[in-house]
C-alpha atoms as a PDB file:
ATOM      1  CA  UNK A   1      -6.242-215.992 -11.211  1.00  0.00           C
ATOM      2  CA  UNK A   2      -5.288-217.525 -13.993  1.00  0.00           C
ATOM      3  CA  UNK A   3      -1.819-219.625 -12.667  1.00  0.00           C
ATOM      4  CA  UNK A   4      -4.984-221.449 -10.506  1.00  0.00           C
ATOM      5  CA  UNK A   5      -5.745-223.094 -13.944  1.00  0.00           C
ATOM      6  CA  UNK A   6      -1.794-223.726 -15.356  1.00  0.00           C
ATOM      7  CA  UNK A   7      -0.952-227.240 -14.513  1.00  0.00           C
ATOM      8  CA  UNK A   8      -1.248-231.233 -15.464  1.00  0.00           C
ATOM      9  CA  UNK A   9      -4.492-233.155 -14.845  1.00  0.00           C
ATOM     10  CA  UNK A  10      -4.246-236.783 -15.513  1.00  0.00           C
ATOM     11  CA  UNK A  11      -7.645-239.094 -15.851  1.00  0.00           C
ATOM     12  CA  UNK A  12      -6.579-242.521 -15.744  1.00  0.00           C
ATOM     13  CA  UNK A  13      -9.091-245.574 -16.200  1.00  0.00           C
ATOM     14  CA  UNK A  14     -10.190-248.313 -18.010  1.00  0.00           C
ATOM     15  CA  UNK A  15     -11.179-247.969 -22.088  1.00  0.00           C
ATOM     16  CA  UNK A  16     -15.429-246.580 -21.805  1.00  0.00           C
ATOM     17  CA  UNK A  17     -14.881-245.204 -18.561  1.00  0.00           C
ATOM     18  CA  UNK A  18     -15.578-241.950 -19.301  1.00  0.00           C
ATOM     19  CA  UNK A  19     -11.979-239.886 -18.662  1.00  0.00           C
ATOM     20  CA  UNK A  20     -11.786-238.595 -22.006  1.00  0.00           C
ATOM     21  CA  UNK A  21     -15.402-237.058 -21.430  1.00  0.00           C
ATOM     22  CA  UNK A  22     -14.340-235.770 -18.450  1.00  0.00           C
ATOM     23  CA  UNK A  23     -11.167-234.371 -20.142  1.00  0.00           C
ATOM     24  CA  UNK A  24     -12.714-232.256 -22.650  1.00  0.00           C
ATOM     25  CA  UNK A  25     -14.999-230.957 -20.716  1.00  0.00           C
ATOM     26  CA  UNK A  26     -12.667-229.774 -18.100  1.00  0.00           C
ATOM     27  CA  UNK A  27     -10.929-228.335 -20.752  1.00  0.00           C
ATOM     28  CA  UNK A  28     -14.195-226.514 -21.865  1.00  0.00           C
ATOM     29  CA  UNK A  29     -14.611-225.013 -18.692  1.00  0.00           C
ATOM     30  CA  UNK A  30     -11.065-223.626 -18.530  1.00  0.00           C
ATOM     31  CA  UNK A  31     -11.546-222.346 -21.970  1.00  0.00           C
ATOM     32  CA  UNK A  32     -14.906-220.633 -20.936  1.00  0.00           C
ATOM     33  CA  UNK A  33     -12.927-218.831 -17.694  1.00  0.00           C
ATOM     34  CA  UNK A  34      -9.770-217.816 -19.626  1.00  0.00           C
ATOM     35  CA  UNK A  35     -11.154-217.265 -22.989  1.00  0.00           C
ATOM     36  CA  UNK A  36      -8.035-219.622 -23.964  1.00  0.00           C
ATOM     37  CA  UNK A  37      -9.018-222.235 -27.131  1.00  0.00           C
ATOM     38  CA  UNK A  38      -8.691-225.762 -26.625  1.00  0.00           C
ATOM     39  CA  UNK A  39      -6.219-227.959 -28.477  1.00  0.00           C
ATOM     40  CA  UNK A  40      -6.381-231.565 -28.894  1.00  0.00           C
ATOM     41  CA  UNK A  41      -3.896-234.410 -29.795  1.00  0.00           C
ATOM     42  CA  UNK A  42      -6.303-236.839 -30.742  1.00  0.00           C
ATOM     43  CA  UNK A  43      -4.128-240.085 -30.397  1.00  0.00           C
ATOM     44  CA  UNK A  44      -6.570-242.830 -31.227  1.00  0.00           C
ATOM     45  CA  UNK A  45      -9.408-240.978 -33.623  1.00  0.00           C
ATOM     46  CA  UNK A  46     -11.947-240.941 -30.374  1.00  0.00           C
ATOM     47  CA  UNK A  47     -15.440-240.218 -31.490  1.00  0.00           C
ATOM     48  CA  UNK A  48     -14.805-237.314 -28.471  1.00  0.00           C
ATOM     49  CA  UNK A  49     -13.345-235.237 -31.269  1.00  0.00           C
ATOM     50  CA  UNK A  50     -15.703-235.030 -33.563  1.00  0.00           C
ATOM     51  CA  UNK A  51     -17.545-232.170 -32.194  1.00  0.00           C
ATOM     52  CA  UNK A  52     -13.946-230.108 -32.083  1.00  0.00           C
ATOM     53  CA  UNK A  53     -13.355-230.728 -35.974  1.00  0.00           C
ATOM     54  CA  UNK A  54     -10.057-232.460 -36.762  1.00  0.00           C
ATOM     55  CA  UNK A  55      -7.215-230.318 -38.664  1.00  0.00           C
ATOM     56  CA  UNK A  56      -5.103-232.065 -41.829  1.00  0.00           C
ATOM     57  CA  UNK A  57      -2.329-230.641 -40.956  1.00  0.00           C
ATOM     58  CA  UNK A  58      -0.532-228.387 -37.711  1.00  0.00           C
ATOM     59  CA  UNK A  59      -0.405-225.486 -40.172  1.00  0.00           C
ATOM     60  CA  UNK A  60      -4.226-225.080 -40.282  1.00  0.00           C
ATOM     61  CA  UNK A  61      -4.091-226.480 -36.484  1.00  0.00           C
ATOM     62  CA  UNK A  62      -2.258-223.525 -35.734  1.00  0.00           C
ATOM     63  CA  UNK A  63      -4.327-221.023 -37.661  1.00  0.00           C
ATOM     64  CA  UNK A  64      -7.619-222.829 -36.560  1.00  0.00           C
ATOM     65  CA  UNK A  65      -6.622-222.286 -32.547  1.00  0.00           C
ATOM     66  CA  UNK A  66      -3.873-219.289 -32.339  1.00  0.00           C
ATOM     67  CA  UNK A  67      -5.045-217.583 -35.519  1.00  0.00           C
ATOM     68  CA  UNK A  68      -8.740-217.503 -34.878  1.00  0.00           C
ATOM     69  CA  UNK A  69      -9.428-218.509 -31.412  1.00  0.00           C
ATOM     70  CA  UNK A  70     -10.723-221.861 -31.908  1.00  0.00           C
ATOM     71  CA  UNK A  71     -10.941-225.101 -30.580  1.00  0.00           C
ATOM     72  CA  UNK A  72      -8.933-227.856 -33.367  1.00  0.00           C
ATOM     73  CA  UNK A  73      -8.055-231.539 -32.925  1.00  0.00           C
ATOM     74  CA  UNK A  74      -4.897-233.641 -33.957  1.00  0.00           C
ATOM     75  CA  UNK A  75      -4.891-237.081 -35.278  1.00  0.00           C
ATOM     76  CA  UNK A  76      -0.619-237.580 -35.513  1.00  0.00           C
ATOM     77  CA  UNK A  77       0.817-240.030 -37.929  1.00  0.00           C
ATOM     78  CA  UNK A  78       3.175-241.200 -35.272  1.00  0.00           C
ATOM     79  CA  UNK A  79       5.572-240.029 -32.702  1.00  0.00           C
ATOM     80  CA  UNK A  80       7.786-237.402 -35.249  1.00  0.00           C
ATOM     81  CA  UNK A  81       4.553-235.628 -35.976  1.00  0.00           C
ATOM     82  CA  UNK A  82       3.094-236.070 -32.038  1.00  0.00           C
ATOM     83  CA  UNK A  83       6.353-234.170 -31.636  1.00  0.00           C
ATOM     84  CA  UNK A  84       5.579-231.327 -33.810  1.00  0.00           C
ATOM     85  CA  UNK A  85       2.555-230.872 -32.064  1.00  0.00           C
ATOM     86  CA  UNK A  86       3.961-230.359 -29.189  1.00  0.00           C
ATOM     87  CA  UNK A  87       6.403-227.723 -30.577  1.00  0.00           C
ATOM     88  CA  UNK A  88       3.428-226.044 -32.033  1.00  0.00           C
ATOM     89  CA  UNK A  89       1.850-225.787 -28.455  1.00  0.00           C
ATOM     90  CA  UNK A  90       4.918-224.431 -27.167  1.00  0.00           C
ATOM     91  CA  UNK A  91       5.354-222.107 -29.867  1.00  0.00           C
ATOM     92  CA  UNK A  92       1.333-221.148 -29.509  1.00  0.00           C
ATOM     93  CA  UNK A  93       1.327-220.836 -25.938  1.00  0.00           C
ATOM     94  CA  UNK A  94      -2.303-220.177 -23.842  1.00  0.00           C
ATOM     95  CA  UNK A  95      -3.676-223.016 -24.599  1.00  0.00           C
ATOM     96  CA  UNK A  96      -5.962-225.647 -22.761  1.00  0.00           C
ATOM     97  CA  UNK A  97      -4.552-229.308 -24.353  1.00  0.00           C
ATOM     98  CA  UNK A  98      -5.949-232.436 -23.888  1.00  0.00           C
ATOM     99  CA  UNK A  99      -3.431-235.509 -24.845  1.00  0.00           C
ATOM    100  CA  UNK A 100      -5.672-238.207 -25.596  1.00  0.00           C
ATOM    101  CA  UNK A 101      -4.058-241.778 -24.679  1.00  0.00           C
ATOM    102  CA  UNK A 102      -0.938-240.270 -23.129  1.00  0.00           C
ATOM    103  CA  UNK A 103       0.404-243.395 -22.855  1.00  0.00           C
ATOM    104  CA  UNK A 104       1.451-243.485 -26.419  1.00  0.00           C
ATOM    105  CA  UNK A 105       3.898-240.458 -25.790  1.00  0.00           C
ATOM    106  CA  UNK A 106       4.777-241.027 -22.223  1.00  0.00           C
ATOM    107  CA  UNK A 107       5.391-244.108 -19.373  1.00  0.00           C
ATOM    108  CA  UNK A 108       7.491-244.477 -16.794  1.00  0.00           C
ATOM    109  CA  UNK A 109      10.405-245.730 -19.286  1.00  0.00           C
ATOM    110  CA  UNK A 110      10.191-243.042 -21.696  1.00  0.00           C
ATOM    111  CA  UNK A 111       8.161-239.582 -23.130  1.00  0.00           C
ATOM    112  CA  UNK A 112       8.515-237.310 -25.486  1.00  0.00           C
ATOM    113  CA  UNK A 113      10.922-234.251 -25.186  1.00  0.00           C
ATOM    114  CA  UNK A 114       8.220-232.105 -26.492  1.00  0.00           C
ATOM    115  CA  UNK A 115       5.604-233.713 -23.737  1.00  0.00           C
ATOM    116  CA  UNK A 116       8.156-233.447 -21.081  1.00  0.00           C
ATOM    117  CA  UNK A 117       9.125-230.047 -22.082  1.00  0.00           C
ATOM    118  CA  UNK A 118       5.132-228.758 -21.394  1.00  0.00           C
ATOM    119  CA  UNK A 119       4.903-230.938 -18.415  1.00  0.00           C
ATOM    120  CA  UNK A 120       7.753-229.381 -16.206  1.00  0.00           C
ATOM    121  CA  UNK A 121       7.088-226.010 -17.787  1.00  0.00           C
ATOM    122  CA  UNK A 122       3.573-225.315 -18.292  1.00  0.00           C
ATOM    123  CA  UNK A 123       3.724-222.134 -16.191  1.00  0.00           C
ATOM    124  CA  UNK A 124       6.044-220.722 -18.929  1.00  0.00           C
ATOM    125  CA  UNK A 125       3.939-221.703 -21.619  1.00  0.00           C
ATOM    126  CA  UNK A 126       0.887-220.781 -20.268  1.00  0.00           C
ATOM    127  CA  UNK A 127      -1.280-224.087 -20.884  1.00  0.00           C
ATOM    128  CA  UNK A 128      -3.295-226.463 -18.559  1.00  0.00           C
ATOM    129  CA  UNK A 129      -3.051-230.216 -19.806  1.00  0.00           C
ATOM    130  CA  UNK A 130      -5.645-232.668 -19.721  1.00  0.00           C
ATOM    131  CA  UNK A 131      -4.151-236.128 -19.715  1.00  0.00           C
ATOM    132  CA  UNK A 132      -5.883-239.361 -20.123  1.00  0.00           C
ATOM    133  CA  UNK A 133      -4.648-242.811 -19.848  1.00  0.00           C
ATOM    134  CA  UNK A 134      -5.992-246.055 -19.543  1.00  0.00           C
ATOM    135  CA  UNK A 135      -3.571-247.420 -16.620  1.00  0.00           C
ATOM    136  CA  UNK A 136      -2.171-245.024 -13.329  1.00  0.00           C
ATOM    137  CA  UNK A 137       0.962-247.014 -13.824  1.00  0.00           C
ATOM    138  CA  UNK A 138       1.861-245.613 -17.328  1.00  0.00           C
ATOM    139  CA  UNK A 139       2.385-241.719 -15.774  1.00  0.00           C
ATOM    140  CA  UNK A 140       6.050-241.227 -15.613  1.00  0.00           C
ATOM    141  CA  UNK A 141       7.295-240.963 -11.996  1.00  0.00           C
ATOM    142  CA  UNK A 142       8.553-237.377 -12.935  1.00  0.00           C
ATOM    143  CA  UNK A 143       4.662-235.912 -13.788  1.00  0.00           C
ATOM    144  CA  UNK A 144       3.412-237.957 -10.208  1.00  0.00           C
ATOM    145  CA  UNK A 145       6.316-235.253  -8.710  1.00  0.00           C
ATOM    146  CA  UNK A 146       5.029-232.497  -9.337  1.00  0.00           C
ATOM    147  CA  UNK A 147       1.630-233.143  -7.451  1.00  0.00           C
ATOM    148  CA  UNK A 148      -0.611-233.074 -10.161  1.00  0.00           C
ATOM    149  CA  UNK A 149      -4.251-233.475 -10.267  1.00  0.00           C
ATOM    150  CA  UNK A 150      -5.988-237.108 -10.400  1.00  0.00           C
ATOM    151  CA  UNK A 151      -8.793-238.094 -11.986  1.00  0.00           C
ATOM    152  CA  UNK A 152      -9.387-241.837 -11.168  1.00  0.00           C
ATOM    153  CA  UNK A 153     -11.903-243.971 -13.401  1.00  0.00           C
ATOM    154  CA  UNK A 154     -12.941-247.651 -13.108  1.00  0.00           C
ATOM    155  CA  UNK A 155      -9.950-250.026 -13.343  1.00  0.00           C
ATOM    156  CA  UNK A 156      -9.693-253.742 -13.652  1.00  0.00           C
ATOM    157  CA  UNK A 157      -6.141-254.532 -13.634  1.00  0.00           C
ATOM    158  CA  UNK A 158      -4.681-255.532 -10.280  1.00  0.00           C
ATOM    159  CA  UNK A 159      -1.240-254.075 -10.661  1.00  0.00           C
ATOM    160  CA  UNK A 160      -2.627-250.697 -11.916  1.00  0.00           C
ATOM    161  CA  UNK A 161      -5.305-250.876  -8.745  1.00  0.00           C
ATOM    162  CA  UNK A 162      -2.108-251.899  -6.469  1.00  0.00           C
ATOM    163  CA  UNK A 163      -0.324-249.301  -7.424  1.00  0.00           C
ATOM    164  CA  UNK A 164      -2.805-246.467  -6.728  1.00  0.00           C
ATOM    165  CA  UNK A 165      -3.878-247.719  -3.580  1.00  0.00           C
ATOM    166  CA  UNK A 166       0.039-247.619  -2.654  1.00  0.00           C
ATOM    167  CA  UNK A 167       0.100-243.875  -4.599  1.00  0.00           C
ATOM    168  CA  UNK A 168      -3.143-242.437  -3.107  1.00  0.00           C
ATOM    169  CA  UNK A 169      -4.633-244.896  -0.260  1.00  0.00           C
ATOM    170  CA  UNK A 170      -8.085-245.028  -1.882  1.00  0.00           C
ATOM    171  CA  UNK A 171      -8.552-249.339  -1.874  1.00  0.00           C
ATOM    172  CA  UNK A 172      -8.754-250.896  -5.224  1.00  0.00           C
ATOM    173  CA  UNK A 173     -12.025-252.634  -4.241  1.00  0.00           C
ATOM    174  CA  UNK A 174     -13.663-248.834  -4.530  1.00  0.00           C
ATOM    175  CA  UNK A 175     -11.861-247.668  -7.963  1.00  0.00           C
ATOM    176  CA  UNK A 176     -13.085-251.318  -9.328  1.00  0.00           C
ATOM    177  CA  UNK A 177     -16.681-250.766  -8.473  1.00  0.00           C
ATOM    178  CA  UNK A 178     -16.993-247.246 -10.069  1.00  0.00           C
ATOM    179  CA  UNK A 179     -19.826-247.126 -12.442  1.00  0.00           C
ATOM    180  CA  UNK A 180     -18.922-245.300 -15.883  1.00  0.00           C
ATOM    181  CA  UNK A 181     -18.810-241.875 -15.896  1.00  0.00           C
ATOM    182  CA  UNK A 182     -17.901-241.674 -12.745  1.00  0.00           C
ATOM    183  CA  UNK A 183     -14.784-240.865 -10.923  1.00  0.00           C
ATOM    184  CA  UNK A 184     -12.751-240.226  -7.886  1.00  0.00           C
ATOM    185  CA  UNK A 185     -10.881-237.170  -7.769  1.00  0.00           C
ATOM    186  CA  UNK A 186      -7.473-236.403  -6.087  1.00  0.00           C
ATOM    187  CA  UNK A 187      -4.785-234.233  -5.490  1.00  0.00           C
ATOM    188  CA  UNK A 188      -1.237-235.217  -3.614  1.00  0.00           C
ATOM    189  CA  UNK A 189      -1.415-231.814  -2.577  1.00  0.00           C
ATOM    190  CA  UNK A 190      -4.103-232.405  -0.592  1.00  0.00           C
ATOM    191  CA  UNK A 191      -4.014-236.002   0.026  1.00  0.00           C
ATOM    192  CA  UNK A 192      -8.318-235.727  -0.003  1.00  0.00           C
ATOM    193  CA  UNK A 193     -10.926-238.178  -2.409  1.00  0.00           C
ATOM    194  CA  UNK A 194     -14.244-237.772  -3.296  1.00  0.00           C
ATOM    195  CA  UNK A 195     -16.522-239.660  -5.186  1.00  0.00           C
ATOM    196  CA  UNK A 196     -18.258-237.866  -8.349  1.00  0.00           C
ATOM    197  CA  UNK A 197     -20.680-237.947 -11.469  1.00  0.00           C
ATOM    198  CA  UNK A 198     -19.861-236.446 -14.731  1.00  0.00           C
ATOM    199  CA  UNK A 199     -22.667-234.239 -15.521  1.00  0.00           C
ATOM    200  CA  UNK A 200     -23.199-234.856 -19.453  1.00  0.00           C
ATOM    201  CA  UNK A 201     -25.193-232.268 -20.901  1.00  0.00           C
ATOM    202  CA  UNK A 202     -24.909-232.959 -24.692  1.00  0.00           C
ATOM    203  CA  UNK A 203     -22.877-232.326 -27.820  1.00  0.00           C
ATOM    204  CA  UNK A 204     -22.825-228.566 -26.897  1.00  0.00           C
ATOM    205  CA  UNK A 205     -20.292-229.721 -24.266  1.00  0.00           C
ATOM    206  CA  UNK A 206     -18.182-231.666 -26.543  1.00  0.00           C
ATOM    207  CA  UNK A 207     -19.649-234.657 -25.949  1.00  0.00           C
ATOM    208  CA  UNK A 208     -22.969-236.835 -25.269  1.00  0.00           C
ATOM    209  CA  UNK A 209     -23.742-240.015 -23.349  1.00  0.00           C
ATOM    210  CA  UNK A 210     -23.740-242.108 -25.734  1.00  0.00           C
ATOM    211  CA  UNK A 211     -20.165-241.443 -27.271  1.00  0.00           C
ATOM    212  CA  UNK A 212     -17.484-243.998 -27.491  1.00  0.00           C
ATOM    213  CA  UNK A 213     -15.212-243.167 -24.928  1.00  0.00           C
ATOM    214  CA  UNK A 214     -11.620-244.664 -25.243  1.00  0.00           C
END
């Protein structure tokens, strides 16, 4: 069923852990089941994106992805033009979107209406979103409500490791000692973690080994 796909997924881990990998090719795999393109918002210019093809401007974004069933990328200009993109999502509708660096657009303090708008209505627009961020802590206590699913990467900091051991029970020691490209996942609707390897194929999967992840 497609409403099994519609929801938030949130990869959260240190910069060259792998989450954005992981990202886009979750995204990929929705798009392959749904036949929905993929739309990026390419915060950062990640090497990731390269294989996806960036768009100048949300005009040919739009035409690139809703017009002719393709995947596009987004580098914004800043937060005014990360909010257009947004609105063009909305407006596009069945979509899989991957938000590169969320934590430019959202944190526990603040996020984009546009962000927040897809986040507590992605049912109604039809989209799954692929979040990644570099620290658990920066997902706003509003997106952590709704149960979403968790990717967790290697992670250094002690207050980001103390708060996901408080969030999802899994000990800091474990998320510190996770080799790259690999990841923990979890869901507060289940409560359950398991341990697991990102298979990388190659740049037929939107990405290779030996990318830069950020």
């Amino acid at each position: 069923m497609i409403e099994d796909v519609l929801g938030a997924y949130w990869y959260a881990g240190a910069p060259g852990s792998g989450k954005t990998t992981r990202a886009l090719r979750d995204a990929a795999s929705l798009s392959a089941r749904t036949g929905w393109p993929i739309v990026a918002l390419d915060t950062v210019g990640a090497a990731q994106f390269d294989a996806i093809g960036r768009s100048g401007d949300l005009w040919d974004l739009a035409r690139r992805v809703w017009g002719r069933g393709e995947a596009g990328a987004y580098w914004p200009k800043g937060e005014e033009d990360a909010e257009r993109f947004f609105a063009v999502v909305w407006g596009g509708r069945r979509a899989h979107v991957v938000v590169d660096e969320a934590h430019y657009w959202a944190s526990p303090y603040r996020i984009l209406p546009g962000l927040s708008l897809l986040l507590r209505s992605f049912r109604h627009a039809e989209v799954s979103l692929h979040l990644t961020t570099q620290s658990f802590g920066d997902i706003p206590q509003g997106a952590l409500a709704q149960a979403p699913r968790l990717y967790i990467f290697r992670n250094l900091a002690p207050r980001a490791l103390e708060r996901l051991e408080d969030y999802t029970g899994i000990e800091g020691s474990r998320i510190r000692a996770l080799p790259r490209f690999t990841f923990l996942s979890w869901s507060g609707a289940f409560g359950a973690a398991s341990e697991k390897p990102i298979d990388i194929i190659g740049s037929a999967d939107l990405d290779s080994p030996g990318s830069k992840e950020t």
